[in-house]
N, C-alpha and C. Protein backbone atom coordinates (compact mmCIF):
# COMPACT_ATOMS: atom_id res chain seq x y z
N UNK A 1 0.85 -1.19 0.00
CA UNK A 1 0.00 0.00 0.00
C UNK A 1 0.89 1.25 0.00
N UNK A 2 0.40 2.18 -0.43
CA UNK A 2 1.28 3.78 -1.14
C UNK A 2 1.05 4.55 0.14
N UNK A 3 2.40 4.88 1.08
CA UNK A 3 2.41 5.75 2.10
C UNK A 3 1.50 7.10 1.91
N UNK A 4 0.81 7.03 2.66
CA UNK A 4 0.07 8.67 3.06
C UNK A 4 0.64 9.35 2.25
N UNK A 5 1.69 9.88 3.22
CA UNK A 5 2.55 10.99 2.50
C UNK A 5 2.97 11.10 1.41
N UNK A 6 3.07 10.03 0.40
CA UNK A 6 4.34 10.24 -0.46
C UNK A 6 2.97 9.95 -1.69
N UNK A 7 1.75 9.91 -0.79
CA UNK A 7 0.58 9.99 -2.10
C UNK A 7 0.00 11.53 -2.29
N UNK A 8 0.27 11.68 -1.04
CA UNK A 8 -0.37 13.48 -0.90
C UNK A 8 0.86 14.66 -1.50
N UNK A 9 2.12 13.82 -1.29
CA UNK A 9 3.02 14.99 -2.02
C UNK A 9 2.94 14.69 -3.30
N UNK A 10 2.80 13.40 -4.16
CA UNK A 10 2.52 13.17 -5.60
C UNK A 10 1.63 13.59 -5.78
N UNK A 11 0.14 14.14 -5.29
CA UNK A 11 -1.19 14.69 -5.66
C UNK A 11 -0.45 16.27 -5.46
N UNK A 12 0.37 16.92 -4.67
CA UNK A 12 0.28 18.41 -5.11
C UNK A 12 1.56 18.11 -5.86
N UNK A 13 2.44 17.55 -5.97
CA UNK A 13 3.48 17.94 -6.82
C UNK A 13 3.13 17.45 -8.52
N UNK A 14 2.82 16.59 -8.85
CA UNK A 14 2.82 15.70 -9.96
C UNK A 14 1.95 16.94 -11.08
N UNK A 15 0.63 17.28 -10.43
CA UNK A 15 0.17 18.36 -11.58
C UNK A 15 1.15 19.90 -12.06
N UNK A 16 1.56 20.25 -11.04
CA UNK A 16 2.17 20.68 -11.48
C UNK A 16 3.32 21.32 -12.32
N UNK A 17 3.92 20.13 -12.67
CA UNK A 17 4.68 19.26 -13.50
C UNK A 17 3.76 19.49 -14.69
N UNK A 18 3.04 19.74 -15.11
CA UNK A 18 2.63 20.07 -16.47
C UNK A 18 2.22 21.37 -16.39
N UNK A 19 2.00 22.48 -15.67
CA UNK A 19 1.84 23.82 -15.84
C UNK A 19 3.03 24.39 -17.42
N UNK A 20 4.03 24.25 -17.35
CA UNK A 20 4.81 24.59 -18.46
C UNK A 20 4.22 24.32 -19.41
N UNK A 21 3.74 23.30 -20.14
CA UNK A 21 3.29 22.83 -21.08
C UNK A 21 1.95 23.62 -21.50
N UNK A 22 1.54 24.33 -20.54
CA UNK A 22 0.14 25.43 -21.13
C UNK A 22 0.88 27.03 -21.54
N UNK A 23 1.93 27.08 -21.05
CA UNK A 23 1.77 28.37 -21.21
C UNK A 23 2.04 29.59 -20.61
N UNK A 24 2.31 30.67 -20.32
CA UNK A 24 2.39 31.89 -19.69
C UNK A 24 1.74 32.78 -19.49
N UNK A 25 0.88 32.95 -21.18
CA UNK A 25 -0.17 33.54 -21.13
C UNK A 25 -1.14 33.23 -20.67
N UNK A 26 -1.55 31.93 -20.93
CA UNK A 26 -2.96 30.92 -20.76
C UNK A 26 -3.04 30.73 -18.77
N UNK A 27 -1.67 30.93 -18.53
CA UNK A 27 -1.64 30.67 -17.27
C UNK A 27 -2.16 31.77 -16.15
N UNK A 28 -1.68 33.30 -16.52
CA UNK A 28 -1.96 33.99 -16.22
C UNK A 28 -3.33 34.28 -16.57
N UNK A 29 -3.33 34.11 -17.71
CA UNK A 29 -5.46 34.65 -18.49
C UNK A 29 -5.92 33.94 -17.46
N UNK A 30 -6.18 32.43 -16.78
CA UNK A 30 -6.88 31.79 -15.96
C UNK A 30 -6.80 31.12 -14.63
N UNK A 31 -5.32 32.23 -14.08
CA UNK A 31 -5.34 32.22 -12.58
C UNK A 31 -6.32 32.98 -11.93
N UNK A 32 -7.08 33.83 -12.33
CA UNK A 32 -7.75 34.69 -11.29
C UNK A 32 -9.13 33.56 -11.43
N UNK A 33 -9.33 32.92 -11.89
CA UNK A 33 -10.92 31.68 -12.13
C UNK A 33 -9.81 30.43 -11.20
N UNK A 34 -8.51 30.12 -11.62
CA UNK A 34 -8.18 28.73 -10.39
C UNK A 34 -8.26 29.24 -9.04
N UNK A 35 -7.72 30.98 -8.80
CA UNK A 35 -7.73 31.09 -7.75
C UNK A 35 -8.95 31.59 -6.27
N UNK A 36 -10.01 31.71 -7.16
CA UNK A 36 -11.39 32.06 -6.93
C UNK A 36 -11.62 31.23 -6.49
N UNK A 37 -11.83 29.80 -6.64
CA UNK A 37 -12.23 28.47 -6.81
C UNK A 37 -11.40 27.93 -5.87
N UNK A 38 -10.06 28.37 -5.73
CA UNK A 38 -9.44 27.37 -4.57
C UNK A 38 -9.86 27.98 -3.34
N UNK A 39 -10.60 29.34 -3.69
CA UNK A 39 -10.59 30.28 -2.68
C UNK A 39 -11.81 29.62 -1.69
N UNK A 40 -13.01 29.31 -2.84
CA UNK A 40 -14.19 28.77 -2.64
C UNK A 40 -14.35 27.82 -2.04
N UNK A 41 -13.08 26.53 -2.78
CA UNK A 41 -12.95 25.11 -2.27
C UNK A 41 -12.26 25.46 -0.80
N UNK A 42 -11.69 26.00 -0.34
CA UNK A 42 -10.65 26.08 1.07
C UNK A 42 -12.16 26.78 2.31
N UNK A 43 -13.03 27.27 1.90
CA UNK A 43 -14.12 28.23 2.77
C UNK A 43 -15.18 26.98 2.67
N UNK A 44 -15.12 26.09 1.57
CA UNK A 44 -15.97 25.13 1.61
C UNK A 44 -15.68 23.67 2.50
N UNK A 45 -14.20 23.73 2.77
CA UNK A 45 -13.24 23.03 3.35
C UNK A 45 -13.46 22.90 4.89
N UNK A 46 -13.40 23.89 5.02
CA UNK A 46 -13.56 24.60 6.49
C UNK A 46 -15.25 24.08 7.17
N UNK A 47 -16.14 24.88 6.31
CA UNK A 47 -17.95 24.26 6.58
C UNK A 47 -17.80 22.92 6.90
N UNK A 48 -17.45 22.23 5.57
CA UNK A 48 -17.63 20.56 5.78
C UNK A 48 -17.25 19.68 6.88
N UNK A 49 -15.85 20.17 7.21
CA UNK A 49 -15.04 19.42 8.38
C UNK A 49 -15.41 20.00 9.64
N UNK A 50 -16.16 20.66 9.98
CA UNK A 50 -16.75 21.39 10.92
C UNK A 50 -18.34 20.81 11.19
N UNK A 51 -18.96 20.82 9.60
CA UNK A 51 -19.86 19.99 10.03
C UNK A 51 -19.70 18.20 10.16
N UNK A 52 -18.85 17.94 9.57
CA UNK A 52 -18.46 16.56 9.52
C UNK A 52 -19.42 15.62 8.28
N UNK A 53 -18.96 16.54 7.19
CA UNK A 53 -19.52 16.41 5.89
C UNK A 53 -18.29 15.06 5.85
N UNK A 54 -16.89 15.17 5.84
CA UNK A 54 -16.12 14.83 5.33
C UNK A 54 -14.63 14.81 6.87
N UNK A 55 -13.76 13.78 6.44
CA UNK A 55 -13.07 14.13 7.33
C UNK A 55 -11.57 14.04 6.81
N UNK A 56 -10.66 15.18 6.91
CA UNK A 56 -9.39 15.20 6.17
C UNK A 56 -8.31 14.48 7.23
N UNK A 57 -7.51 13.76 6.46
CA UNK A 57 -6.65 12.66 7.13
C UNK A 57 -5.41 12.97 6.43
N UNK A 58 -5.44 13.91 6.06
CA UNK A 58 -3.91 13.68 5.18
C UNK A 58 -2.51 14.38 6.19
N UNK A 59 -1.48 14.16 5.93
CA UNK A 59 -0.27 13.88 7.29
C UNK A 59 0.26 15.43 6.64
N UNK A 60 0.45 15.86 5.11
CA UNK A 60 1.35 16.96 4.78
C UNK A 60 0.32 18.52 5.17
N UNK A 61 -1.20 18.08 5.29
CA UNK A 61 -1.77 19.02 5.30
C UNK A 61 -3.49 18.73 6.00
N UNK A 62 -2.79 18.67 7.44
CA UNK A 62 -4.03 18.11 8.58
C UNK A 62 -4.39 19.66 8.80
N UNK A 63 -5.78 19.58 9.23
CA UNK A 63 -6.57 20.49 9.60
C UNK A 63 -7.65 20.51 8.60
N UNK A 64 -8.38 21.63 8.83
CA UNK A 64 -9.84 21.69 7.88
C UNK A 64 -10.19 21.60 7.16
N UNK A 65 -8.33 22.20 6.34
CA UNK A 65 -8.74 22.56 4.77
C UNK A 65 -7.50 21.70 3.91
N UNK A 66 -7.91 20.58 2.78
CA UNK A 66 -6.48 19.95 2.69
C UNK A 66 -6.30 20.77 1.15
N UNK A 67 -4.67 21.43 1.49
CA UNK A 67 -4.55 22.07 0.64
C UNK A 67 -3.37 21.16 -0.15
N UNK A 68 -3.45 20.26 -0.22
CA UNK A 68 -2.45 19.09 -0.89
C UNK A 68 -3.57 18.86 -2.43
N UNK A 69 -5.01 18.40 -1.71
CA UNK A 69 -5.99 18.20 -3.05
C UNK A 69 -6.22 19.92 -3.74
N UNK A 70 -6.69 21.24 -2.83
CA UNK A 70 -7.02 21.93 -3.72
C UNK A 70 -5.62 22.61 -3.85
N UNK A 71 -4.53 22.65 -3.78
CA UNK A 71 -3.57 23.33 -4.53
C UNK A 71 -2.65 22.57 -5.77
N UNK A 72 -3.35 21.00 -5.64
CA UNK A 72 -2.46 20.30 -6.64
C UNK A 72 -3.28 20.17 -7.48
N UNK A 73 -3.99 18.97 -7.70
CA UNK A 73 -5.20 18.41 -8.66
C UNK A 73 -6.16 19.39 -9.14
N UNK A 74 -6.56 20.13 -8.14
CA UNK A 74 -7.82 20.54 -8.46
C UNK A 74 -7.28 22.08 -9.03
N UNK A 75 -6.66 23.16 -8.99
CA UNK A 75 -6.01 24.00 -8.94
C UNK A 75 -5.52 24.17 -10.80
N UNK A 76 -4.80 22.71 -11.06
CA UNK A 76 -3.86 22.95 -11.89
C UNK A 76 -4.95 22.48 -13.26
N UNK A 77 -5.84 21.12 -12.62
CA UNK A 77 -6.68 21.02 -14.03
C UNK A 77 -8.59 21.99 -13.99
N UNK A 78 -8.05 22.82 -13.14
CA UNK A 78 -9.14 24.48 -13.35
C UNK A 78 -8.47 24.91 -14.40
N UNK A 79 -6.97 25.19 -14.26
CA UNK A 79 -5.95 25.86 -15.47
C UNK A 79 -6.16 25.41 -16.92
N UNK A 80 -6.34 23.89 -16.89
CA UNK A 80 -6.07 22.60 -17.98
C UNK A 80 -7.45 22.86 -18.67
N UNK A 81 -8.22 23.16 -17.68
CA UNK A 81 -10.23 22.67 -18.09
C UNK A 81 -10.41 24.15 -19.23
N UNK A 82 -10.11 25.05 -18.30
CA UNK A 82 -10.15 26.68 -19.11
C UNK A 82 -9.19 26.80 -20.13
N UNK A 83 -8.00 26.78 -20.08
CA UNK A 83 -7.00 26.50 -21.44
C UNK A 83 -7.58 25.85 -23.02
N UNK A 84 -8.29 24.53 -22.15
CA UNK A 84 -8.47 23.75 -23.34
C UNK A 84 -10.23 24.14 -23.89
N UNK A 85 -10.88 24.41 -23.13
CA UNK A 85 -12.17 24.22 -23.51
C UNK A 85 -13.18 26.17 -23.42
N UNK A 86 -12.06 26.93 -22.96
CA UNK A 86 -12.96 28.45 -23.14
C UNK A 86 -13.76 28.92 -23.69
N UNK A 87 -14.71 29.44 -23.94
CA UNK A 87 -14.95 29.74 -25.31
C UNK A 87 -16.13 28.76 -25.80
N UNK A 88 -16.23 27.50 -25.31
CA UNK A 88 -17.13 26.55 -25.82
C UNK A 88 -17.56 26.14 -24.60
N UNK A 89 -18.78 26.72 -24.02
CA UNK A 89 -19.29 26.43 -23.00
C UNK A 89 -20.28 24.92 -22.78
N UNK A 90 -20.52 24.16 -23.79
CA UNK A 90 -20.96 22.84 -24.19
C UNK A 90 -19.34 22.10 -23.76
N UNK A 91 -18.61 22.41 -24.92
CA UNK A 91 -17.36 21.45 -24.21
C UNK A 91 -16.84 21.40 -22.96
N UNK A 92 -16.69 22.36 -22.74
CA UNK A 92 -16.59 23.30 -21.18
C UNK A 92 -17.00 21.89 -20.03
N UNK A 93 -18.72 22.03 -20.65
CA UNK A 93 -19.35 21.75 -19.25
C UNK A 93 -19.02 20.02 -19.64
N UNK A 94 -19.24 19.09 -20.80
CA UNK A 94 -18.97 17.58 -20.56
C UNK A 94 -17.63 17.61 -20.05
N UNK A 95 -16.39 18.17 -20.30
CA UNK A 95 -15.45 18.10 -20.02
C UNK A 95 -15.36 17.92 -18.28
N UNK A 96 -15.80 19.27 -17.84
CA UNK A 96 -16.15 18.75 -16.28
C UNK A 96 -17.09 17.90 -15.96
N UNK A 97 -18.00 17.75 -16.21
CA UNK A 97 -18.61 16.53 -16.19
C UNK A 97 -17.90 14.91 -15.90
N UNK A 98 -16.86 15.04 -17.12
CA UNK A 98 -16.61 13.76 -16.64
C UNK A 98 -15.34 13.65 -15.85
N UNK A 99 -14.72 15.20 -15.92
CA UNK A 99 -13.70 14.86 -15.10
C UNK A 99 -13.70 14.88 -13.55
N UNK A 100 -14.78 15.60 -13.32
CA UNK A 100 -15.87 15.61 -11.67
C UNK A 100 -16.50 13.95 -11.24
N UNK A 101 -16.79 13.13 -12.48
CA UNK A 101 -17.25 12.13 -12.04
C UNK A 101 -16.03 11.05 -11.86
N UNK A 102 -15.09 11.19 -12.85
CA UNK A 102 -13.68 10.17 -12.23
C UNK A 102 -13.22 10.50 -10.83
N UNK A 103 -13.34 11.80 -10.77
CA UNK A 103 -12.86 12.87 -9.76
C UNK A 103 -13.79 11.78 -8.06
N UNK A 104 -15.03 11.96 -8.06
CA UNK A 104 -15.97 11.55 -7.37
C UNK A 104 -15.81 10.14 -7.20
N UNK A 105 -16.08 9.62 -8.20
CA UNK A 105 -16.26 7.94 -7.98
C UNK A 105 -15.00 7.24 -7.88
N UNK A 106 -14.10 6.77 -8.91
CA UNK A 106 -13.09 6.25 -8.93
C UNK A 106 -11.85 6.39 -7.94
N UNK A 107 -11.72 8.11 -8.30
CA UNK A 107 -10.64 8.21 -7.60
C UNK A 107 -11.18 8.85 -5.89
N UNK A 108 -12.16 8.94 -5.75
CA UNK A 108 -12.93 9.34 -4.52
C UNK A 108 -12.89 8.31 -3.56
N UNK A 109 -12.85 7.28 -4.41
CA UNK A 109 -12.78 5.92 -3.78
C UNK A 109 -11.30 5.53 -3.07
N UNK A 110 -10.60 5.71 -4.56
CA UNK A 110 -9.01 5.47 -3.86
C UNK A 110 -8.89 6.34 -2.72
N UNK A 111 -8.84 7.94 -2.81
CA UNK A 111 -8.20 8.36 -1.97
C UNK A 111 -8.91 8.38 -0.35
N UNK A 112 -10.02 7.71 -0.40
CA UNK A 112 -10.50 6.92 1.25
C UNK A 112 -9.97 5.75 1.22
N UNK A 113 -9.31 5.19 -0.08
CA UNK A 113 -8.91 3.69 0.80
C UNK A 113 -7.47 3.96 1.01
N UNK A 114 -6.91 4.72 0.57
CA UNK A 114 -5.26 5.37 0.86
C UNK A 114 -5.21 5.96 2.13
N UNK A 115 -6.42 6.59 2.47
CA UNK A 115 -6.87 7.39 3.71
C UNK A 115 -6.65 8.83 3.41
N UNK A 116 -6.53 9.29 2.89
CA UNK A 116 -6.11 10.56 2.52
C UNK A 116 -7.74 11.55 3.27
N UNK A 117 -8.81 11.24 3.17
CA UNK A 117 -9.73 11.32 3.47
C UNK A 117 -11.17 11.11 3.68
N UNK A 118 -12.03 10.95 4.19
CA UNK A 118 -13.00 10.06 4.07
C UNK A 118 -14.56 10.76 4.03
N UNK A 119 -15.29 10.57 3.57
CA UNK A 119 -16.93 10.58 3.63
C UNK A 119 -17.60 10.66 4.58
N UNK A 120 -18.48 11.57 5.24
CA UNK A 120 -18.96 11.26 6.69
C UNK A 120 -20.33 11.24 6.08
N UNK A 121 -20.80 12.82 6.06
CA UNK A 121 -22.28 13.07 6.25
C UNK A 121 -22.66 13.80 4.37
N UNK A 122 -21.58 13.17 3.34
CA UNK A 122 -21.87 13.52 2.17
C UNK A 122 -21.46 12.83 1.64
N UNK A 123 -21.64 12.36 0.37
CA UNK A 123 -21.67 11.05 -0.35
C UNK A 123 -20.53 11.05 -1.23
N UNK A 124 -20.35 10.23 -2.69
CA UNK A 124 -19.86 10.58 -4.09
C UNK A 124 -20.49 11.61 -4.98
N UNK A 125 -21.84 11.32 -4.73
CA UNK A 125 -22.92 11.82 -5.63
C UNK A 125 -23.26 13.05 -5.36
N UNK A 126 -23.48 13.52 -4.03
CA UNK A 126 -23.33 14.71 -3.76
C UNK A 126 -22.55 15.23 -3.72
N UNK A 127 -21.33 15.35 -3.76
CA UNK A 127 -19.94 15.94 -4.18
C UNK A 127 -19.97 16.18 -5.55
N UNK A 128 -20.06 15.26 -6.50
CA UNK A 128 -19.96 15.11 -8.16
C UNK A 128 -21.22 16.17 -8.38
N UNK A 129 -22.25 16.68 -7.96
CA UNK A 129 -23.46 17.90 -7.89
C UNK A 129 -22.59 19.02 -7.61
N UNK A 130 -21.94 18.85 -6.54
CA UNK A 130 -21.43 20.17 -5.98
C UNK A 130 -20.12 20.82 -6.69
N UNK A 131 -19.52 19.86 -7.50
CA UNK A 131 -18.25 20.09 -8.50
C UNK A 131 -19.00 20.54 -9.46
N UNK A 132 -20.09 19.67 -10.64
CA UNK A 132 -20.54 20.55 -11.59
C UNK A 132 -21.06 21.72 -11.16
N UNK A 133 -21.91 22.20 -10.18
CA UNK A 133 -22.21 23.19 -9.77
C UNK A 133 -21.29 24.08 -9.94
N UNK A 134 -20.08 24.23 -9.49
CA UNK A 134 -19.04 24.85 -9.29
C UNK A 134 -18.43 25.14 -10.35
N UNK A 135 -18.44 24.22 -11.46
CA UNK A 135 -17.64 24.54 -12.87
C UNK A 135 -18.71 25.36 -13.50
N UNK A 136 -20.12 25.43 -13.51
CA UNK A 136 -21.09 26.35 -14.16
C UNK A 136 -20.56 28.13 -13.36
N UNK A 137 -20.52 28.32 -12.47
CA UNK A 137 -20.81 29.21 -11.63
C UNK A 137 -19.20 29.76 -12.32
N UNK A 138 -17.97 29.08 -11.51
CA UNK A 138 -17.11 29.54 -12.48
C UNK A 138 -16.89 29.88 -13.76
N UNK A 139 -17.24 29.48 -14.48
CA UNK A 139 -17.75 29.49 -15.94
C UNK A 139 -17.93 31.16 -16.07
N UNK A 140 -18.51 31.12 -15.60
CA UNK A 140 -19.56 32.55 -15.79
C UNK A 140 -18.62 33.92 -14.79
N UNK A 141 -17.98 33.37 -13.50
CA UNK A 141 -16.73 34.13 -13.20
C UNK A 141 -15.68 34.39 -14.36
N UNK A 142 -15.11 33.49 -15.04
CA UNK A 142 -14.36 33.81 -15.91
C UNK A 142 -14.81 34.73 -17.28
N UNK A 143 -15.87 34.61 -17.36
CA UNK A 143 -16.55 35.42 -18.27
C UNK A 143 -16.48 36.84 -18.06
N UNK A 144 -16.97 37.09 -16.81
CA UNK A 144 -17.32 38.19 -16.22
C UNK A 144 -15.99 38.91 -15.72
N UNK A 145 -14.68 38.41 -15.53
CA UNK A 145 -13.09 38.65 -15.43
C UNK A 145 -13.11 39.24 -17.15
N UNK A 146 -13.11 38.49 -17.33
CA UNK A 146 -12.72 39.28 -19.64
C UNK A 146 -13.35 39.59 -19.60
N UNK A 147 -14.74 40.18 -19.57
CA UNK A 147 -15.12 41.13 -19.93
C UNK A 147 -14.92 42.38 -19.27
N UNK A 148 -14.56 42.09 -18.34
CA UNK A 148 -14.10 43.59 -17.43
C UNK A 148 -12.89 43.70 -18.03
N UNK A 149 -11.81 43.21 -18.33
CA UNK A 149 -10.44 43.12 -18.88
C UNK A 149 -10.49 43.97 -20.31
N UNK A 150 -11.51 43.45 -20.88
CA UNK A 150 -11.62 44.21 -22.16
C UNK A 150 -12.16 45.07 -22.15
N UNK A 151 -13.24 45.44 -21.83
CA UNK A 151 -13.86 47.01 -20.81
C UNK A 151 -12.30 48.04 -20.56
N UNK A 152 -11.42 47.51 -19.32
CA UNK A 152 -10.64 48.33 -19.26
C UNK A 152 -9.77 48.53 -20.44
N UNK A 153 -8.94 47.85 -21.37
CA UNK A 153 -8.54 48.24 -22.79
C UNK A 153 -8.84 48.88 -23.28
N UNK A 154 -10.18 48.66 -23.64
CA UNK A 154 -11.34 48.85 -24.71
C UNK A 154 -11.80 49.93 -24.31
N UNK A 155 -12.05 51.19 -23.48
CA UNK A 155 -12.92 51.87 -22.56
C UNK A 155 -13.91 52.70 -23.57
N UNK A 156 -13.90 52.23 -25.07
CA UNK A 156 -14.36 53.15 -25.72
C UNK A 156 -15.94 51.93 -26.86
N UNK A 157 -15.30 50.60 -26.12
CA UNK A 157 -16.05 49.93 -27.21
C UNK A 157 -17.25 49.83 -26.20
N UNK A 158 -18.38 49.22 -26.98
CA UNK A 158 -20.03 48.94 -26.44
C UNK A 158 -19.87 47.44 -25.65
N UNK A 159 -20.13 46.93 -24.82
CA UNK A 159 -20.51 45.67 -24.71
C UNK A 159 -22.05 45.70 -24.37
């Protein structure tokens, strides 16, 4: 079985390891939407383990909020999801779709049997609701970022 630790430092280190491969621009255009969202996921972090939605077990990053899952995985393919799919809000949304449901089921699974963390008083299914939820809502944050962006450039065009 794969030590705690050396699964929780491969979950924040390993994504990041492909940030280069997007970009500088792309990276910057869609940090202010990863960082909204981690902002969201860490305040949502806090509720859950308090109410005992969920309970975080991980050794590099104990307490309320495990910032091993939202600063690695979740963080870097917000970057990956917006890079690749902007612009096409249909692709957009299957894209999270299914990457919320591997996200939920499969690997939701592993990382309670690794222990990394576990399920109390919320399910797979309600989590995989609360992720698409979250990619719509963002969606529409990032929208609403460029268009203010181009507003300020632009200060002369109509939107």
């Amino acid at each position: 079985m794969v030590n705690k630790k050396t699964f929780a430092l491969a979950m924040l280190i390993v994504p990041w390891l492909t940030v280069p491969f997007m970009g500088k621009k792309s990276f910057f255009r869609f940090l202010p939407v990863a960082s909204f969202v981690n902002l969201f996921l860490s305040v949502l972090s806090v509720i859950a383990n308090k109410k005992k939605w969920w309970v975080n077990k991980n050794p590099i990053s104990p307490g309320f909020v495990d910032f091993t899952y939202i600063l690695g995985p979740f963080f870097v393919a917000t970057l990956w999801v917006f890079k690749l799919t902007y612009g096409n809000f249909f692709k957009y949304l299957i894209t999270n779709m299914v990457i919320d449901a591997i996200c939920a089921y499969p690997f939701g699974q592993i990382w309670e049997k690794v222990g990394v963390f576990k399920f109390k008083k919320l399910n797979h299914t309600i989590w995989y609701f609360i992720c698409v939820s979250l990619a719509i809502i963002i969606y529409g944050y990032q929208y609403i970022v460029e268009k203010s962006i181009m507003k300020v450039n632009n200060p002369q065009a109509d939107f």
